[in-house]
Protein backbone atom coordinates (compact mmCIF):
# COMPACT_ATOMS: atom_id res chain seq x y z
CA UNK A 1 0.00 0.00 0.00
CA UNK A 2 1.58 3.25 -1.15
CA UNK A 3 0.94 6.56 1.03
CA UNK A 4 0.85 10.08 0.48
CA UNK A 5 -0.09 12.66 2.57
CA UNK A 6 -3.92 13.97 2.08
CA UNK A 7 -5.08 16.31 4.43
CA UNK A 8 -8.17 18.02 3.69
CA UNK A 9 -8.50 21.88 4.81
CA UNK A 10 -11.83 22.59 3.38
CA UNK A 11 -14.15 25.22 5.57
CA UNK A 12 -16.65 23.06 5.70
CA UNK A 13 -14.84 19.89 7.32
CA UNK A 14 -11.68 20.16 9.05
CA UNK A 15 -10.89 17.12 11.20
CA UNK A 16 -8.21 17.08 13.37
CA UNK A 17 -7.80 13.26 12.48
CA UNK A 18 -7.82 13.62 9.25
CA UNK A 19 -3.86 12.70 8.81
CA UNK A 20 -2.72 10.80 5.35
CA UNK A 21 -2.27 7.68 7.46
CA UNK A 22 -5.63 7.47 8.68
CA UNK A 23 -6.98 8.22 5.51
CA UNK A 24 -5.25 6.09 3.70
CA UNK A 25 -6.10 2.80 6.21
CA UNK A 26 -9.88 3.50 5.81
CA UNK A 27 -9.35 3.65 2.04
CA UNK A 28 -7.22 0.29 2.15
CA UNK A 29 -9.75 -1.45 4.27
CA UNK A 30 -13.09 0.11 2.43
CA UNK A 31 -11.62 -1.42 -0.78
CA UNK A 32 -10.57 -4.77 0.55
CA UNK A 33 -13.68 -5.28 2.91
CA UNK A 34 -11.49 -6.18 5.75
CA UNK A 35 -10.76 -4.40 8.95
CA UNK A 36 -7.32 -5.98 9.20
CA UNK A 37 -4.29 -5.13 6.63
CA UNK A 38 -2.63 -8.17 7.19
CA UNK A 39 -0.05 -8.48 5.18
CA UNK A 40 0.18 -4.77 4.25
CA UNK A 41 2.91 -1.65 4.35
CA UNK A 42 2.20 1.55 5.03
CA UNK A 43 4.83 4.06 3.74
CA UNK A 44 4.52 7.25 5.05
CA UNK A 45 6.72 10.81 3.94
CA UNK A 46 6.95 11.77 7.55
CA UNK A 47 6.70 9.29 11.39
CA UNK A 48 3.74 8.58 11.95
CA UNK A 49 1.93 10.40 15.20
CA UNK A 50 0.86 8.48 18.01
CA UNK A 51 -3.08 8.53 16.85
CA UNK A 52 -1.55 7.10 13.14
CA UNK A 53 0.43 4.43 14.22
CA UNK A 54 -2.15 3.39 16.92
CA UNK A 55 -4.35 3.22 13.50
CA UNK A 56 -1.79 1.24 12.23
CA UNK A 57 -1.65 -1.45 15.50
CA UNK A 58 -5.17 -1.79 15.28
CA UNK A 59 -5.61 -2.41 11.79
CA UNK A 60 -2.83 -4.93 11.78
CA UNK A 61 -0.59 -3.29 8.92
CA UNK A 62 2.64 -5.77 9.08
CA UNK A 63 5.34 -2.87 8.68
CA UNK A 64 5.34 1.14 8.60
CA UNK A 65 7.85 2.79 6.86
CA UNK A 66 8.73 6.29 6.51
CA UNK A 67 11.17 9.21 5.92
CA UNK A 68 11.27 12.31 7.75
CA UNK A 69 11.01 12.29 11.46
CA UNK A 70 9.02 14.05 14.19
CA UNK A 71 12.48 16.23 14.52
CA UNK A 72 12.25 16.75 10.89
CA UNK A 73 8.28 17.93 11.14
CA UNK A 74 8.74 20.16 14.08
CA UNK A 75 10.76 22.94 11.94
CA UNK A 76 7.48 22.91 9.88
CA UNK A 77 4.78 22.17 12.07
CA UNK A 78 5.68 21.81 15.78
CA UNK A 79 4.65 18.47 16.74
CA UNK A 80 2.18 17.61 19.88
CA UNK A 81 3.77 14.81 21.40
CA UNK A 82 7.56 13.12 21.22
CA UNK A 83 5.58 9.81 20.95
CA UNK A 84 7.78 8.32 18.38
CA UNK A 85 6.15 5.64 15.91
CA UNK A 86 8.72 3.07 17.14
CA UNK A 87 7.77 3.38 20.96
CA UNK A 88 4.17 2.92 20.10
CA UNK A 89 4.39 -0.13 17.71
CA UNK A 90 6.84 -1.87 20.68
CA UNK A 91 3.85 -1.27 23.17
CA UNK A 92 1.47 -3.93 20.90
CA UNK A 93 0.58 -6.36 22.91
CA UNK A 94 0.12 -9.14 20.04
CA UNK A 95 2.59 -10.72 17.72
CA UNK A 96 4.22 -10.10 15.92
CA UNK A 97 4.38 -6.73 16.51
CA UNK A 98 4.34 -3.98 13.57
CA UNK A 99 7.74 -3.47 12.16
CA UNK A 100 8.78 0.25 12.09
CA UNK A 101 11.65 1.12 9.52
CA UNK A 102 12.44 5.20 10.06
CA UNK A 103 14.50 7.63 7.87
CA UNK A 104 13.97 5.76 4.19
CA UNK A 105 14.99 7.88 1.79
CA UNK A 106 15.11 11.09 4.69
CA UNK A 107 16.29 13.45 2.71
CA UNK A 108 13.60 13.55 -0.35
CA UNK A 109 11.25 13.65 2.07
CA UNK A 110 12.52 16.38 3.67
CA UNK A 111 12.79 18.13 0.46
CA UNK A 112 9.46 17.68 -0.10
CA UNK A 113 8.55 19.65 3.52
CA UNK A 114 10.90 22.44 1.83
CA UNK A 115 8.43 22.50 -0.81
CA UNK A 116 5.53 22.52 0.91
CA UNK A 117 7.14 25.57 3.30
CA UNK A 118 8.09 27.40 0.27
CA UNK A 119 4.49 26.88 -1.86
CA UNK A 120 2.94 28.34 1.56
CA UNK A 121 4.95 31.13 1.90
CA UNK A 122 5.26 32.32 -1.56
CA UNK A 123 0.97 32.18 -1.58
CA UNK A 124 1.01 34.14 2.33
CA UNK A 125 -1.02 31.62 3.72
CA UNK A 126 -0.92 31.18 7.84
CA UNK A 127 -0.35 28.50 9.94
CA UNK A 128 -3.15 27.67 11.99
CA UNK A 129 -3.46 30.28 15.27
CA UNK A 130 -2.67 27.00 17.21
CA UNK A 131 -0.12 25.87 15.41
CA UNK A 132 2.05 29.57 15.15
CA UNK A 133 4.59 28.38 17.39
């Protein structure tokens, strides 16, 4: 299963849990009719928060993968928790526990924050009043 992040910042719906991850789980397990992804990866651009990779214990994904790391996030978005995806995976209490591989291919992902930072500056947008850190 391929990620990428999808946040949606419409007026009419903002969700707090609306992260890529989550999204992309209920997608995977709408499609395949299955509440576990057994079997599954789920590759991520950035670690996963705690409320993502708890999605990911409980719907059973076999590995999550990803890039850029909470330290990597905060210079963009200060993070809410030091919860790292690693501590949360070890505390599954079946087995085999999710395998967590961090910092694949860190540095395009990081570019890709760039990006992102850049895009939202150059069109003056804010970050969230909570978020202005």
């Amino acid at each position: 299963m391929l990620h990428r992040a999808q946040y949606y910042w419409g007026s009419d719906c903002f969700f707090f849990f609306s992260h890529g991850e989550v999204n992309a789980i209920r997608q995977a397990c709408t499609k395949l009719g299955s509440i576990s992804l057994k079997g599954y990866t789920l590759y991520s651009t950035c670690e996963p928060c705690p409320m993502c990779m708890s999605a990911s214990v409980w719907s059973e994904v076999d590995a999550v993968v990803f890039g850029a790391t909470f330290s990597d996030a905060h210079k963009y978005w200060p993070q809410p928790s030091s919860l790292g995806a690693a501590e949360v995976g070890s505390r599954m209490v079946r087995e085999p526990q999710v395998s967590v591989r961090a910092e694949v291919l860190r540095e395009e992902c990081v570019a890709v924050f760039d990006a992102c930072e850049a895009a939202r500056v150059g069109r003056k947008l804010e970050m969230p009043p909570h978020r202005d850190d």
